[in-house]
C-alpha atoms as a PDB file:
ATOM      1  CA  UNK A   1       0.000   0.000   0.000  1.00  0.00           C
ATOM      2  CA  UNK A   2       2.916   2.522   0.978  1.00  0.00           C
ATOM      3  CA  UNK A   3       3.526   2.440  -3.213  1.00  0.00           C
ATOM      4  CA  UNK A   4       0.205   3.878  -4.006  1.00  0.00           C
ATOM      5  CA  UNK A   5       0.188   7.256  -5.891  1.00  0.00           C
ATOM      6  CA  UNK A   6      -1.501   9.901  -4.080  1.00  0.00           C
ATOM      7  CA  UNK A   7      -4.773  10.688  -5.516  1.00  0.00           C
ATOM      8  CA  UNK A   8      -5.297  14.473  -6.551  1.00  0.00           C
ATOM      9  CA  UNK A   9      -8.244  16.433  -5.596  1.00  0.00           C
ATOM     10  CA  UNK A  10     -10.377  16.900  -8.956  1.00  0.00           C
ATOM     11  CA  UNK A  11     -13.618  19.312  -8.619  1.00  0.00           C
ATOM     12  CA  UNK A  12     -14.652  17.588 -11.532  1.00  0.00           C
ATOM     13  CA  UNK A  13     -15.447  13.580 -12.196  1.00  0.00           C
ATOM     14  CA  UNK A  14     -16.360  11.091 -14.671  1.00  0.00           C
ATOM     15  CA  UNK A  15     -18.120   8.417 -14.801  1.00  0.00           C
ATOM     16  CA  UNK A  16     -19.251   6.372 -17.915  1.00  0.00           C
ATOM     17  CA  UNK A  17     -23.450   5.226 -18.800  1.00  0.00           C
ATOM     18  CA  UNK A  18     -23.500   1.281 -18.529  1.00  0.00           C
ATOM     19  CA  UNK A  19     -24.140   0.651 -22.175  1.00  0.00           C
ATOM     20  CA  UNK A  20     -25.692  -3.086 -23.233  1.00  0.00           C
ATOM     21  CA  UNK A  21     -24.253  -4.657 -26.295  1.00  0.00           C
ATOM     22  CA  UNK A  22     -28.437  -4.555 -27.321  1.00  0.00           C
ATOM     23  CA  UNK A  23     -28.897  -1.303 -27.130  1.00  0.00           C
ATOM     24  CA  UNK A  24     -29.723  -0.442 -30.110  1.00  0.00           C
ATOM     25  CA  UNK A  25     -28.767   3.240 -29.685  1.00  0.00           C
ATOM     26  CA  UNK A  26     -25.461   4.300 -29.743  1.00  0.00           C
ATOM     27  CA  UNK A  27     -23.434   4.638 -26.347  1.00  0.00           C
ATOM     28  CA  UNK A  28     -23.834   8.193 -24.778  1.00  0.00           C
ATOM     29  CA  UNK A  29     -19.752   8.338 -23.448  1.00  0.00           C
ATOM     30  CA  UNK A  30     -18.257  10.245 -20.886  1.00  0.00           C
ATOM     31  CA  UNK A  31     -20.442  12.287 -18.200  1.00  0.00           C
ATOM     32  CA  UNK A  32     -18.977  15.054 -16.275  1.00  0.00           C
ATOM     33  CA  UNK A  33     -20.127  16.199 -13.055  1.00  0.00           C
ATOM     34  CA  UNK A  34     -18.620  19.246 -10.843  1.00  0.00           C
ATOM     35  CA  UNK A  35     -18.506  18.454  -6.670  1.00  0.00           C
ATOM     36  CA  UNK A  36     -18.395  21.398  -4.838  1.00  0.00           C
ATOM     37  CA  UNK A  37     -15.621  22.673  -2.706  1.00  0.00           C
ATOM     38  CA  UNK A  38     -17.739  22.644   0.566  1.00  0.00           C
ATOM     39  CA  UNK A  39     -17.209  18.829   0.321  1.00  0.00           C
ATOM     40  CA  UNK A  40     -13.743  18.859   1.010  1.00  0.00           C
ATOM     41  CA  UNK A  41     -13.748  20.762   3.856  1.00  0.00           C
ATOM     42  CA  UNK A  42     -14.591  18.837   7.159  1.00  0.00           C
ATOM     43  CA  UNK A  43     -15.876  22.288   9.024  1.00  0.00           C
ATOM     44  CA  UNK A  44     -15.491  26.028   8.240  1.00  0.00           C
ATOM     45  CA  UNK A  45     -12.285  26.929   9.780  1.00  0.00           C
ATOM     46  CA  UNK A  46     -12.248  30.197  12.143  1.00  0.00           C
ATOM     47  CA  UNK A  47     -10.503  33.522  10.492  1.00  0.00           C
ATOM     48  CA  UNK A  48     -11.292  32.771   6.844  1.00  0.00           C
ATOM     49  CA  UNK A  49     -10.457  35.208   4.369  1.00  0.00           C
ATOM     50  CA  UNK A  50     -13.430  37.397   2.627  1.00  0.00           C
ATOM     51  CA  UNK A  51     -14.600  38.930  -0.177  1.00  0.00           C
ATOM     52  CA  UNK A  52     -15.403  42.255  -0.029  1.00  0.00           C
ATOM     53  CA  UNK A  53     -19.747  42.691  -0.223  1.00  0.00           C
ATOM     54  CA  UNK A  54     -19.919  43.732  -4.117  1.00  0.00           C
ATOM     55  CA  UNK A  55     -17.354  40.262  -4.992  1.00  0.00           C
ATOM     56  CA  UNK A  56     -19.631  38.144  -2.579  1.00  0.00           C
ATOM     57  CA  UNK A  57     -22.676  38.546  -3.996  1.00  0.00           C
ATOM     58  CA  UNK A  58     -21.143  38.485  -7.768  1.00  0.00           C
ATOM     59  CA  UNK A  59     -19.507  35.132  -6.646  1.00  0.00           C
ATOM     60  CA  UNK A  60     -22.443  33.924  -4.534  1.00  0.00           C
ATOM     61  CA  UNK A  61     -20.142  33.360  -1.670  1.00  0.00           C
ATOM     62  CA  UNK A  62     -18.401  35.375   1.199  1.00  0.00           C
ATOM     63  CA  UNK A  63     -15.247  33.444   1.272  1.00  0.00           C
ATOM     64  CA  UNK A  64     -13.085  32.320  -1.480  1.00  0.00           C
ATOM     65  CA  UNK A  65     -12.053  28.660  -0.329  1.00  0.00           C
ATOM     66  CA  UNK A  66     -16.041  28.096  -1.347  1.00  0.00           C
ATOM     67  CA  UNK A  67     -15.412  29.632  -4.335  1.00  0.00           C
ATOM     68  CA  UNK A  68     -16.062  27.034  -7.290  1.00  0.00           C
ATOM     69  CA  UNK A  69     -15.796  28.633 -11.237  1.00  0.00           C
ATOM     70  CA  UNK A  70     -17.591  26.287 -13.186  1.00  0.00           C
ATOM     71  CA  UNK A  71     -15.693  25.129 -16.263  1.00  0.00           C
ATOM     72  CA  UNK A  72     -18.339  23.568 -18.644  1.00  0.00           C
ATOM     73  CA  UNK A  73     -16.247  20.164 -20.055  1.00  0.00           C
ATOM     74  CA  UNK A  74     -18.727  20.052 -23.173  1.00  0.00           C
ATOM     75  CA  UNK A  75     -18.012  23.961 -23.830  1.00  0.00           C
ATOM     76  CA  UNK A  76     -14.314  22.635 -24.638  1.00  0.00           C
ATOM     77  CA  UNK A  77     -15.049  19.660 -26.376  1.00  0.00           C
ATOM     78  CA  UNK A  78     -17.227  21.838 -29.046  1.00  0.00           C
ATOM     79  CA  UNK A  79     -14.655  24.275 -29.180  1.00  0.00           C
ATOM     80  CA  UNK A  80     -11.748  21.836 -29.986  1.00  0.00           C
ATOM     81  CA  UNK A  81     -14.679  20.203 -32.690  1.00  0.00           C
ATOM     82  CA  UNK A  82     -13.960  23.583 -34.686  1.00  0.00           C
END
């Protein structure tokens, strides 16, 4: 176990649709989903940094460790498509 590689934190995960071999349609691929930040963090610790009022309510958060920028995975795929 002590040889294991250390596994990253990722925001964002995969997972792949079961698909039979009857299906007649064609398999959907790779799903994305985002996990929030808040789930990494066991409780709020005391003293956090903050935005000021104006950046909290434009990033729907007071302080930036629960800040999480969504990066649409399917926005780059059709751009790279071009």
């Amino acid at each position: 176990m002590a040889n294991q590689p250390k596994q990253m934190f990722t925001k964002t995960k995969t997972y792949q649709p079961y698909h039979s071999p009857f299906d007649p349609c064609r398999p959907i691929g790779v799903k994305y989903y985002s996990t929030p930040p808040n789930l990494y963090v066991g409780f709020q610790p005391p003293n956090l940094p903050q935005y000021s009022p104006k950046e909290a309510l434009r990033k729907g958060t007071l302080w930036p460790i629960f800040y999480d920028y969504y990066d649409n995975p399917y926005e780059v795929k059709r751009r790279e498509d071009k």
